[in-house]
Protein backbone atom coordinates (compact mmCIF):
# COMPACT_ATOMS: atom_id res chain seq x y z
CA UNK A 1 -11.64 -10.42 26.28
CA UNK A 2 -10.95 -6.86 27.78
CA UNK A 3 -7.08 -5.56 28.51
CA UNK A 4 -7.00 -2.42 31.08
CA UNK A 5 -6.10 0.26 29.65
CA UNK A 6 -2.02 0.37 29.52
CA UNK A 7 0.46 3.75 30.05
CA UNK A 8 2.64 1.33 27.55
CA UNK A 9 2.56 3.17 23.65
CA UNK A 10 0.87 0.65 20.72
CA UNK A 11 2.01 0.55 17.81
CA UNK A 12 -0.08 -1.18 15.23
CA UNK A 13 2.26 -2.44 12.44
CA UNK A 14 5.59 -3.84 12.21
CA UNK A 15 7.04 -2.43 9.17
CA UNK A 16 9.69 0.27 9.15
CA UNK A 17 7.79 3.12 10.81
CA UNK A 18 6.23 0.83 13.39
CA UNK A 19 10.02 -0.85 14.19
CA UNK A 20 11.89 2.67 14.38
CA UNK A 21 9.12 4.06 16.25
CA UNK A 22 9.60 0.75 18.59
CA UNK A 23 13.18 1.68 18.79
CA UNK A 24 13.23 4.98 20.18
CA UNK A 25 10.78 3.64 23.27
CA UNK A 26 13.14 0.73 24.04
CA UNK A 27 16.34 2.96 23.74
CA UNK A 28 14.05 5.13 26.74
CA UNK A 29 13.03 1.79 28.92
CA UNK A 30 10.10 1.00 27.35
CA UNK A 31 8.49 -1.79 26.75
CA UNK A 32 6.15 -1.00 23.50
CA UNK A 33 3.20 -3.08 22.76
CA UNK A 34 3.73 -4.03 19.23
CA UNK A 35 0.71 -5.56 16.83
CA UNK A 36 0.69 -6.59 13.42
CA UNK A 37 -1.08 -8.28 11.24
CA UNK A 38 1.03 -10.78 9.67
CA UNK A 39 3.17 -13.67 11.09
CA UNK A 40 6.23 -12.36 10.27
CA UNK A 41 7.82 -8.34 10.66
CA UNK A 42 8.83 -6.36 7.84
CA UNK A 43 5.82 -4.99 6.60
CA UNK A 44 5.09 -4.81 2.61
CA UNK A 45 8.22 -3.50 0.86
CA UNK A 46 10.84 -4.65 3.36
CA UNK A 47 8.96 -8.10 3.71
CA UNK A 48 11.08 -10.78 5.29
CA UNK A 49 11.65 -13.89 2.60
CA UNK A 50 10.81 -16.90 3.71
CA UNK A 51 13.66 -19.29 4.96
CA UNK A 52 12.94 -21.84 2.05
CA UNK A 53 14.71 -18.70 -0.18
CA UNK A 54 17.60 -18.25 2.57
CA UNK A 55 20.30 -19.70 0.37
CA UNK A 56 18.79 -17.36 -3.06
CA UNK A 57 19.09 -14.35 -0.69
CA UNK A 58 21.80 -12.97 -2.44
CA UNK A 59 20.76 -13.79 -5.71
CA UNK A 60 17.77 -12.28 -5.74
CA UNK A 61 18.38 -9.16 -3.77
CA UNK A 62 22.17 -8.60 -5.33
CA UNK A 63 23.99 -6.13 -3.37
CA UNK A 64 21.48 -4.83 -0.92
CA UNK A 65 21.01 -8.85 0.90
CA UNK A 66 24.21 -7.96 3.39
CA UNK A 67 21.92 -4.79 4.51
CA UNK A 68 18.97 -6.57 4.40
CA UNK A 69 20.36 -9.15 7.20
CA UNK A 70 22.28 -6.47 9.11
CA UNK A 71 18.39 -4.80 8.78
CA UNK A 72 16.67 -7.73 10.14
CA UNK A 73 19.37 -8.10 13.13
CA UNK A 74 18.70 -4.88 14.37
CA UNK A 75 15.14 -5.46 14.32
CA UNK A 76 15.33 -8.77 15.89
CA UNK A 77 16.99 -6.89 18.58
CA UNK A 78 14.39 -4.17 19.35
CA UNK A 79 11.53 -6.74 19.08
CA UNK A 80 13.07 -8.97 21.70
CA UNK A 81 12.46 -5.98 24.03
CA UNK A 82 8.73 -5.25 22.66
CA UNK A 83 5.66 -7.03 23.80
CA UNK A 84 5.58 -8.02 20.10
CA UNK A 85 2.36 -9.81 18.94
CA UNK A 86 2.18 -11.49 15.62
CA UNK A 87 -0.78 -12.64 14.16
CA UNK A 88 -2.91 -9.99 15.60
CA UNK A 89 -5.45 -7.66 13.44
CA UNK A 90 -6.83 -4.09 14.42
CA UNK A 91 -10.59 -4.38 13.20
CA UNK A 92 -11.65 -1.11 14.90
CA UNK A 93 -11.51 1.79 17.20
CA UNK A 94 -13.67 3.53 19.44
CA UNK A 95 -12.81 6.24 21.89
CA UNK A 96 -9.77 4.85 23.16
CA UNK A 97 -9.99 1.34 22.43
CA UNK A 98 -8.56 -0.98 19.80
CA UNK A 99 -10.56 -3.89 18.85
CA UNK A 100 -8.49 -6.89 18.07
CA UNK A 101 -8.74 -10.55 16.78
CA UNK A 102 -5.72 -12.76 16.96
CA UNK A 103 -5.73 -16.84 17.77
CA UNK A 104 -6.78 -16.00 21.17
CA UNK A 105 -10.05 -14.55 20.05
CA UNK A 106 -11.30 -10.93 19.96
CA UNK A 107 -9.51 -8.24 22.35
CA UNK A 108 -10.19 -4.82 23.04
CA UNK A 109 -6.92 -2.91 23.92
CA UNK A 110 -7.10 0.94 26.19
CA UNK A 111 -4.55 2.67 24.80
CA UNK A 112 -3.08 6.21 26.42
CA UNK A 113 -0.83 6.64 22.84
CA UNK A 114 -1.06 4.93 20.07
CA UNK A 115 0.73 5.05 16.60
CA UNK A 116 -0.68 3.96 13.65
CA UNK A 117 2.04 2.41 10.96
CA UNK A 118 -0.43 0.38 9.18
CA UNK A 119 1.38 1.24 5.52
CA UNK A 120 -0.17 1.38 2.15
CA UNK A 121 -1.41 -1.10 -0.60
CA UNK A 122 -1.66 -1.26 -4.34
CA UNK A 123 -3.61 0.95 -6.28
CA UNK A 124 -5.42 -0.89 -8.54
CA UNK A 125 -7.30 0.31 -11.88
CA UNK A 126 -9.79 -1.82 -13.40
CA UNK A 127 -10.05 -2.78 -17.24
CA UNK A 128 -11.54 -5.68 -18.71
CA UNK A 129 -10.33 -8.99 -17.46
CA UNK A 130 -8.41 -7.97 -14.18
CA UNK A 131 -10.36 -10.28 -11.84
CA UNK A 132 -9.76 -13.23 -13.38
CA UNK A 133 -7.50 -15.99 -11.88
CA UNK A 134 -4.05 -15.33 -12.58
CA UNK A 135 -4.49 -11.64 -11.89
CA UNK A 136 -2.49 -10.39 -9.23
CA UNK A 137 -1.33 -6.82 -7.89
CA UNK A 138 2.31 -6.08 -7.48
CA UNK A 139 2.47 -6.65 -4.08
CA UNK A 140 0.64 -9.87 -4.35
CA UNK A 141 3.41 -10.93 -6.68
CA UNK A 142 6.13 -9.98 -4.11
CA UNK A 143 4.28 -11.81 -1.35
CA UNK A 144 3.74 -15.06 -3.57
CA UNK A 145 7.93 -14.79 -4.34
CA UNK A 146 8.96 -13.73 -0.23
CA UNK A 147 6.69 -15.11 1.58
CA UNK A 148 5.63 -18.39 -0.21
CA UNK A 149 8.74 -19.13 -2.42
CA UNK A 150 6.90 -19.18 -5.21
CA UNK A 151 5.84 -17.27 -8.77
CA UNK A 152 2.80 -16.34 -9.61
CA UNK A 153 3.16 -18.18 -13.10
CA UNK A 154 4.95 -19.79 -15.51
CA UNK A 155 5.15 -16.56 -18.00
CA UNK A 156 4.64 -13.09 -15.85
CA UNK A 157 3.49 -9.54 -17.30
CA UNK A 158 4.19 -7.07 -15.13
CA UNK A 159 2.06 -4.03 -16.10
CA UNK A 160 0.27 -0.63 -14.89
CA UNK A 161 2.64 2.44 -14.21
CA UNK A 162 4.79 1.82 -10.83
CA UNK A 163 8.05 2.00 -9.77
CA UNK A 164 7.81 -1.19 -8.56
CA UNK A 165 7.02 -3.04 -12.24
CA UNK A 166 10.80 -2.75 -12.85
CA UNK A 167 11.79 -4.45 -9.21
CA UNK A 168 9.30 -7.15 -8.78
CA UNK A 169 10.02 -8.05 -12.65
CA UNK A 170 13.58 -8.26 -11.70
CA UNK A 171 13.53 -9.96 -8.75
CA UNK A 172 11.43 -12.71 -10.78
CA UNK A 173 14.12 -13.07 -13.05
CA UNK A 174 16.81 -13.23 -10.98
CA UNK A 175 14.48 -15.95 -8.74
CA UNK A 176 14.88 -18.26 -12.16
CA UNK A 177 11.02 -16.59 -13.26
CA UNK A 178 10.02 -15.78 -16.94
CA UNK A 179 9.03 -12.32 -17.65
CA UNK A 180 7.06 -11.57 -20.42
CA UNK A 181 7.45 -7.96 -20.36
CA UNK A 182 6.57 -4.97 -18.90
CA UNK A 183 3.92 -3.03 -20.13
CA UNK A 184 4.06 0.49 -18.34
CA UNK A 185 1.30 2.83 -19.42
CA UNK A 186 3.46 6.03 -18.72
CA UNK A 187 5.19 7.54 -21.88
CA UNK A 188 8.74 8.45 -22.08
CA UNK A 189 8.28 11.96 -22.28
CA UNK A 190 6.52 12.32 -19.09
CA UNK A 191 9.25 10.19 -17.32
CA UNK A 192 11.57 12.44 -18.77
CA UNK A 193 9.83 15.54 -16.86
CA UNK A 194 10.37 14.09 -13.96
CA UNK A 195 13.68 13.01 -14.26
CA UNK A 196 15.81 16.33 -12.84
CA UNK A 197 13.18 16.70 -10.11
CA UNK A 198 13.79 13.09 -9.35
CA UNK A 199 17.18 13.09 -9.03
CA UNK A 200 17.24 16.77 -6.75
CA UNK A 201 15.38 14.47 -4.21
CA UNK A 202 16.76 11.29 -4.22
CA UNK A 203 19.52 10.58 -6.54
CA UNK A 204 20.25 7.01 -5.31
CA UNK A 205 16.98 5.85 -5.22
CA UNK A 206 16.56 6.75 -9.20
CA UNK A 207 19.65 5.53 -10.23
CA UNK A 208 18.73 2.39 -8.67
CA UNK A 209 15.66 2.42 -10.80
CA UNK A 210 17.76 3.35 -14.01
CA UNK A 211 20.13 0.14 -12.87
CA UNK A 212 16.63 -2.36 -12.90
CA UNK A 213 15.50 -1.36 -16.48
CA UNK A 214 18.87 -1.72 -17.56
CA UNK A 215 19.33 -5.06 -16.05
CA UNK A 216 15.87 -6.08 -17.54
CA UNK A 217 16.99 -5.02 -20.95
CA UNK A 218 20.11 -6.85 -20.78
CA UNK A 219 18.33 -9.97 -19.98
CA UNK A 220 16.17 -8.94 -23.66
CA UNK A 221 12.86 -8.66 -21.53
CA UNK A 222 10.42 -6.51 -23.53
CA UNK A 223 9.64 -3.20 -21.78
CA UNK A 224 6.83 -0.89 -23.01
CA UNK A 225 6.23 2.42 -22.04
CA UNK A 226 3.22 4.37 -22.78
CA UNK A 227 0.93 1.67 -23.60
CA UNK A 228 -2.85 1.68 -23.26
CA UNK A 229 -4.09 -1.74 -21.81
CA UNK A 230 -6.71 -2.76 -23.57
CA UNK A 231 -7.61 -6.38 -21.66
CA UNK A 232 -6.31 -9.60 -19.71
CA UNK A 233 -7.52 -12.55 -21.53
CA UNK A 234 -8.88 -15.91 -20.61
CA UNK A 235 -11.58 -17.98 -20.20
CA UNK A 236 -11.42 -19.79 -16.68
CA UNK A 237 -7.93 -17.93 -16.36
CA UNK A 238 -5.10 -16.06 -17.65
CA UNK A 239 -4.14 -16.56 -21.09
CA UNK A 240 -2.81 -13.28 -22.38
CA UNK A 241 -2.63 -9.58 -22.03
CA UNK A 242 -3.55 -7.09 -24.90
CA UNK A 243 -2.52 -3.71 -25.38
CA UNK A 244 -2.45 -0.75 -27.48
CA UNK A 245 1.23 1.17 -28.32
CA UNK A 246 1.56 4.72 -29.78
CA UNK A 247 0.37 3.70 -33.05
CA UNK A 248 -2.63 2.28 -31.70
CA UNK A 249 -2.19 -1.24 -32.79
CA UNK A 250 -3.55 -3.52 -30.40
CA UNK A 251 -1.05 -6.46 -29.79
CA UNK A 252 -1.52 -9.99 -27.72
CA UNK A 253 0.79 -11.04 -25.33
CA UNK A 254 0.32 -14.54 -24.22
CA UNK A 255 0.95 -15.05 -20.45
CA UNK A 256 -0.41 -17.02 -17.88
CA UNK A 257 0.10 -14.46 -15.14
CA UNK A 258 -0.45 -10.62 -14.80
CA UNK A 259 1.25 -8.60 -11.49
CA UNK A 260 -0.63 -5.21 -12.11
CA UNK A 261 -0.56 -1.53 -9.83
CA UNK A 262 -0.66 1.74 -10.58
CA UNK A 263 1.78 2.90 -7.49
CA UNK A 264 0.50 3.05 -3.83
CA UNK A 265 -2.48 4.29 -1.90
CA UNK A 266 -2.22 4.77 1.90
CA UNK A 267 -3.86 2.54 4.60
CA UNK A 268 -5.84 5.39 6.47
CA UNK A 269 -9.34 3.44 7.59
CA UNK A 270 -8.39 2.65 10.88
CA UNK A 271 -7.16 6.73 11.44
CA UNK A 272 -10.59 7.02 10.79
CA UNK A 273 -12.00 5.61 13.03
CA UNK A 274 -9.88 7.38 15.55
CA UNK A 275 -10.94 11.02 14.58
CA UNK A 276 -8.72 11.66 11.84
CA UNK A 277 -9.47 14.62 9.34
CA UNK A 278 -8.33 14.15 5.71
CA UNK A 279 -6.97 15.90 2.50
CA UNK A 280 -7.03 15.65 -1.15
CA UNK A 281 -4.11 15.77 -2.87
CA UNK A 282 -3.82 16.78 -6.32
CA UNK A 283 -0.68 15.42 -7.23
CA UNK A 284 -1.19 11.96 -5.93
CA UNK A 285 -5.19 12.10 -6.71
CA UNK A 286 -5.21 10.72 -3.33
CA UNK A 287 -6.29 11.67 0.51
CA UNK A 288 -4.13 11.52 2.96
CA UNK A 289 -4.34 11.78 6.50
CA UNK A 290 -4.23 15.50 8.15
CA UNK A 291 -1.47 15.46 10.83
CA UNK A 292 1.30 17.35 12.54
CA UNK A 293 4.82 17.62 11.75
CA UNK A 294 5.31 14.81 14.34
CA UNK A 295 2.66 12.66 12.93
CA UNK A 296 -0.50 13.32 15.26
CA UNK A 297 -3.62 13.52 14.38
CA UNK A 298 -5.61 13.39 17.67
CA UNK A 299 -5.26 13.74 21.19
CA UNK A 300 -3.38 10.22 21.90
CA UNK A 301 -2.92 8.69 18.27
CA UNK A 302 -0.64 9.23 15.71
CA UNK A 303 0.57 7.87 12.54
CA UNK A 304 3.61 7.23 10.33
CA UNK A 305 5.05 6.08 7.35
CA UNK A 306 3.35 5.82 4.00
CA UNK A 307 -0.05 5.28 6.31
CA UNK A 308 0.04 9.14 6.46
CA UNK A 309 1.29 9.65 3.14
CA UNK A 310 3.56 8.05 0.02
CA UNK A 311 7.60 8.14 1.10
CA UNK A 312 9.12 4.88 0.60
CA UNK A 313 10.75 3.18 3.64
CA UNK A 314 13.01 5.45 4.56
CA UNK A 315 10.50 8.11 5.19
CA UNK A 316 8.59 5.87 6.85
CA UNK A 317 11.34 4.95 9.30
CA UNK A 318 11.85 8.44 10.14
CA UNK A 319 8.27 9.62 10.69
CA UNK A 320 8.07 6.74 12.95
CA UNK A 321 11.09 8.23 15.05
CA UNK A 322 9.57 11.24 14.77
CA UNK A 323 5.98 10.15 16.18
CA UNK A 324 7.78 8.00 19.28
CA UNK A 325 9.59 11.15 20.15
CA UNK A 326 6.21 13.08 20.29
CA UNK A 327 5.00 10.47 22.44
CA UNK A 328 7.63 10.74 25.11
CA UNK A 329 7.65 14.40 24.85
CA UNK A 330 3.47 14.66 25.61
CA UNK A 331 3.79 11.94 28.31
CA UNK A 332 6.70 13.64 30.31
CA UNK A 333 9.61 11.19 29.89
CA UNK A 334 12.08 12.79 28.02
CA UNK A 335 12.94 16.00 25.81
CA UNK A 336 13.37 15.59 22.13
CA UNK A 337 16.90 16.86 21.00
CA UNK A 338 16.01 19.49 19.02
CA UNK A 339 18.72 18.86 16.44
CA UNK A 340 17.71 15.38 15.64
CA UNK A 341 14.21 16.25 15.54
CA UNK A 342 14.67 19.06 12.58
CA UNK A 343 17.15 16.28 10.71
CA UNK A 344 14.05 13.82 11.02
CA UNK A 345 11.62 16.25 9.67
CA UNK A 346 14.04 17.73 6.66
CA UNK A 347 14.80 13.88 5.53
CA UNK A 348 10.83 13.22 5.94
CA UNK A 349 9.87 16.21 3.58
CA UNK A 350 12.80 15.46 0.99
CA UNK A 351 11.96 11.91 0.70
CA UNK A 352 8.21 12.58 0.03
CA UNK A 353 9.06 15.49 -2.39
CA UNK A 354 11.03 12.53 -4.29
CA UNK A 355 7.72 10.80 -4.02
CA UNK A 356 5.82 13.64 -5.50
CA UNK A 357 8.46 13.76 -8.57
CA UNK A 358 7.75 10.18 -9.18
CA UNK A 359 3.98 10.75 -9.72
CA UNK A 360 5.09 12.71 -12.34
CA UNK A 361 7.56 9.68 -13.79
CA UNK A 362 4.11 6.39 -13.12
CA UNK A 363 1.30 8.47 -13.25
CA UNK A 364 -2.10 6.61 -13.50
CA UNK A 365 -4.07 6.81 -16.48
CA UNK A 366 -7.04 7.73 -14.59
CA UNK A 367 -8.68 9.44 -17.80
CA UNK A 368 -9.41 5.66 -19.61
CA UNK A 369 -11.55 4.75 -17.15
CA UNK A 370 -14.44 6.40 -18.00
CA UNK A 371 -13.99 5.10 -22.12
CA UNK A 372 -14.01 1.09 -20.08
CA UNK A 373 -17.02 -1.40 -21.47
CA UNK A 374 -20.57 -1.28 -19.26
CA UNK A 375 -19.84 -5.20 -18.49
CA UNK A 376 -16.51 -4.22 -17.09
CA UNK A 377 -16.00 -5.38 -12.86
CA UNK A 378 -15.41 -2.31 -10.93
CA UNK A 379 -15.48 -3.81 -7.31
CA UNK A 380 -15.18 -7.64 -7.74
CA UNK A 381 -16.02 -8.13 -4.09
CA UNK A 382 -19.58 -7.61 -5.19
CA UNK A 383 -19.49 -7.82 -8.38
CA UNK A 384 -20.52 -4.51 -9.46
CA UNK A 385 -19.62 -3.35 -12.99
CA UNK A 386 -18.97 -0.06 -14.15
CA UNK A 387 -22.32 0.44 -16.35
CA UNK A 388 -23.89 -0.49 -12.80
CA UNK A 389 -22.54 3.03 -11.88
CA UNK A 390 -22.97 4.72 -14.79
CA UNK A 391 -26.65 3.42 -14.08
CA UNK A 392 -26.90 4.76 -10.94
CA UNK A 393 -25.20 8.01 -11.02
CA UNK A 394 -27.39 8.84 -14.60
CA UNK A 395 -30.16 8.28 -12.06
CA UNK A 396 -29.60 10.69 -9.66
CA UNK A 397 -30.36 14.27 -8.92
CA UNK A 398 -28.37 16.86 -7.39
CA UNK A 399 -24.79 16.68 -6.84
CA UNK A 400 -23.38 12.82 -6.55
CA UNK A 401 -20.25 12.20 -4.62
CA UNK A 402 -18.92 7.99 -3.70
CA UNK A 403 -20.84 7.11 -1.04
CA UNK A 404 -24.02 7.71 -2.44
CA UNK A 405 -22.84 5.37 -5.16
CA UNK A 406 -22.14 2.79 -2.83
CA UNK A 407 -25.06 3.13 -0.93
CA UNK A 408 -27.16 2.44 -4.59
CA UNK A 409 -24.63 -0.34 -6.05
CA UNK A 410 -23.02 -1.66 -3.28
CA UNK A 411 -19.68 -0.72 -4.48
CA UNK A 412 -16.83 -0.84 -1.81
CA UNK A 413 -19.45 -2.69 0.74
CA UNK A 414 -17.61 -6.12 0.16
CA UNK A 415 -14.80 -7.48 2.05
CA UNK A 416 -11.96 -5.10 1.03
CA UNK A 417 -14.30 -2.19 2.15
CA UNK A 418 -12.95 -0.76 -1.06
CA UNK A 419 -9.96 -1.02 -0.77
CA UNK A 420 -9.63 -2.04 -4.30
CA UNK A 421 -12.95 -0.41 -5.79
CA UNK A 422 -12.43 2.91 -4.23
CA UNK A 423 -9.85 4.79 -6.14
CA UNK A 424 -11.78 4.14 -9.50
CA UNK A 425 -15.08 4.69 -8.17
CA UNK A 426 -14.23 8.56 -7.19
CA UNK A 427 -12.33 8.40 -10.70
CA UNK A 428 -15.15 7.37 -12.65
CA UNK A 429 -18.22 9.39 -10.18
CA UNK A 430 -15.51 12.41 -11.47
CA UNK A 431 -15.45 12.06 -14.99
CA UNK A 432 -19.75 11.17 -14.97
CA UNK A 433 -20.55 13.85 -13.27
CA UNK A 434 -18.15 16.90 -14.41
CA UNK A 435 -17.17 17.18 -10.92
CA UNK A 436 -13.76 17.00 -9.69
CA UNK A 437 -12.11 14.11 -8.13
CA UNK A 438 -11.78 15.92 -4.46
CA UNK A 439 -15.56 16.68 -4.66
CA UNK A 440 -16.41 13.11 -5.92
CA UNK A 441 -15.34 12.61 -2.07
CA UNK A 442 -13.53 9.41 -0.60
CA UNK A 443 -15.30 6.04 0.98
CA UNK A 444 -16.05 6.26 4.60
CA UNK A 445 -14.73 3.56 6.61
CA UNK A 446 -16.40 1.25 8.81
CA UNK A 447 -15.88 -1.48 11.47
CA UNK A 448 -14.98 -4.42 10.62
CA UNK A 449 -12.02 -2.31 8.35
CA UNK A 450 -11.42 -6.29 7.21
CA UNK A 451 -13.05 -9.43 7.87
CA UNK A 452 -13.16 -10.96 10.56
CA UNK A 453 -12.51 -15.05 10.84
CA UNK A 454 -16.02 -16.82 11.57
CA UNK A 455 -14.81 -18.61 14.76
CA UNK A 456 -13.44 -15.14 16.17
CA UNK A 457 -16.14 -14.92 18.70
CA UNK A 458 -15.56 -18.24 20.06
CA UNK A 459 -13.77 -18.22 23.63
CA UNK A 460 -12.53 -21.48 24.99
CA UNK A 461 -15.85 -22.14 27.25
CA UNK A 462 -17.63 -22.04 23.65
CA UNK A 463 -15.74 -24.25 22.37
């Protein structure tokens, strides 16, 4: 199916850059084409719960469930007035065109502006164990509690080095969940560091962080910091966790469950493959997407929120106001107030400098991956271990950056096109080859940027 091209702005995503962005065009007439992915709006952090939790809203979310439904109000609002399609996946771009699958069947969408809010996912390391069942990420945790009113086991670790260890755990707990403990892998001194830059940037946000560990030790759950993972245990699934403390004693946790991230990588294969440019940053070990002040990063397309780069929702929210104004500037249809646009793009910076303070306060311990076991899994979509890379990059000559890693081990060629995989693999291709981790490179992206359902190509006359 082909849609004309429309003068009406897309947004792909309906978290809270894609909803404020969506705001700004209906407060100017519009009528903004909104799609997104999942059933539901909210996107991953401010994901709506699932009515089966309605009456533990307040329980689980303490003071901030009042704001949460004045929130979701306001956004019911503004997507009442927004061609607002659920259910609906961006699988590529070309030129101007969207390619889209939803129940209807593929789609290609003409777009004159589009902005990108597609968000960002966990960052996952590998170590031995991860893929088996009862392994989750963080955000697959939070999805299994708000979306499906459920836990992800009877007896939860939380562990890696994220803010969000200290939330989901709590939210678990206060959801009638057993926690374990949490196993964070950065040391107190290095959260200490960070602390005073931290609370220069956002004050509330870290005290509200301070408030979670202290509810968490109140409740006598064990929390960890500065721990080495060593493995998840099991045979056909979770059965434990082990780990290594400052004294190098590796201890056994028994669990049935692990929820495990190392903070947040950006969504950014889609800007892609719209002509976006990219840079490596050092602080977040990360690329993000080269833009504007107001978000763009080609002719008609821009993109906000943590899609762009790591802010948290509020930053997101604002970039998104920031990119619709843009958009209504380049078109003709109204003038940005200057005032409000310099607020938006002070309260953008600040919250990403907090951002950049908390890397500081969870940051990865990227320098054990290279000590992992040969038979450890590395991208699980294709099963590809790490000696598999350490195989193929001892093999080659001259200098050895990702992609030529994936191209020999199929790492990153499965169905999360890396999403998963990639992180590491520039990690590890770093610490191999004596390179650094910007001229390791990143994974290219491709079409399909996720699978496609098999009966997408089906049109009713097929069927």
């Amino acid at each position: 199916m082909h849609e004309d091209q429309t003068d009406t702005p897309i947004i792909v995503g309906a978290g809270p850059a894609g909803l404020a962005a969506a705001r700004v065009f209906v407060d100017h007439g519009l009528r903004p084409i909104i799609l997104d992915e999942s059933i539901r709006p909210g996107g991953q952090g401010t994901r709506r719960i699932t009515p089966r939790l309605e009456r533990y809203r307040s329980r689980i979310f303490g003071d901030a469930a009042a704001a949460m439904i004045e929130r979701e109000r306001r956004e019911n609002t503004v997507l009442a007035a927004c061609d607002y399609r659920p259910g609906t996946q961006v699988w590529g771009a070309m030129g101007d065109e969207l390619s889209v699958v939803s129940e209807g069947g593929l789609a290609t969408l003409r777009y004159r502006a589009a902005i990108l809010a597609t968000g960002a996912m966990d960052r996952i390391l590998p170590l031995p164990g991860w893929t088996l069942p009862g392994a989750y990420t963080l955000g697959g945790s939070q999805i299994a509690l708000k979306r499906d009113a459920s836990f992800i086991g009877r007896t939860v670790v939380f562990a890696g080095s994220s803010p969000l260890l200290y939330l989901a755990a709590a939210q678990y707990l206060r959801a009638g969940g057993q926690v374990a403990a949490v196993l964070d892998t950065t040391p107190i001194p290095a959260k200490l560091r960070a602390f005073p830059r931290m609370a220069t940037t956002g004050l509330g946000t870290l005290t509200e962080g301070v408030r979670l560990i202290q509810e968490l030790r109140r409740a006598k759950v064990p929390i960890q910091m500065g721990v080495k993972l060593d493995a998840i245990t099991g045979e056909d699934r979770v059965s434990g966790i082990s780990y290594a403390r400052a004294n190098k004693q590796v201890r056994w946790l028994p669990c049935d469950a692990v929820g495990l991230g190392y903070g947040l990588q950006p969504e950014m294969q889609l800007a892609e493959l719209m002509g976006a440019k990219f840079r490596f940053d050092p602080a977040f070990r990360q690329w993000f997407t080269m833009t504007e002040p107001d978000g763009q990063f080609a002719p008609n397309a821009w993109i906000a929120g943590d899609g762009a780069a790591i802010g948290g929702a509020a930053a997101a929210a604002d970039s998104g106001a920031l990119a619709a104004w843009s958009i209504l500037e380049h078109q003709g249809l109204a003038t940005p107030p200057k005032a409000e646009i310099a607020r938006l793009i002070r309260r953008v910076a600040r919250w990403r400098r907090f951002q950049r303070a908390m890397t500081m306060a969870f940051a990865p311990p990227v320098g054990k991956l290279s000590d992992l076991p040969d038979d450890t899994i590395l991208c699980r979509c294709e099963r590809v271990s790490i000696g598999n890379v350490r195989e193929a990059v001892a093999n080659q000559q001259g200098p050895v950056e990702v992609n030529r890693v994936k191209a020999i081990t199929r790492c990153g060629m499965g169905r999360c096109q890396g999403r998963l995989c990639g992180g590491a693999l520039g990690e590890i291709t770093a610490a191999l080859t004596g390179r650094s981790l910007e001229q390791a490179g990143r994974l290219r992206a491709q079409a399909p940027i996720r699978p496609l359902p098999a009966g997408a190509a089906c049109t009713e006359d097929d069927a």
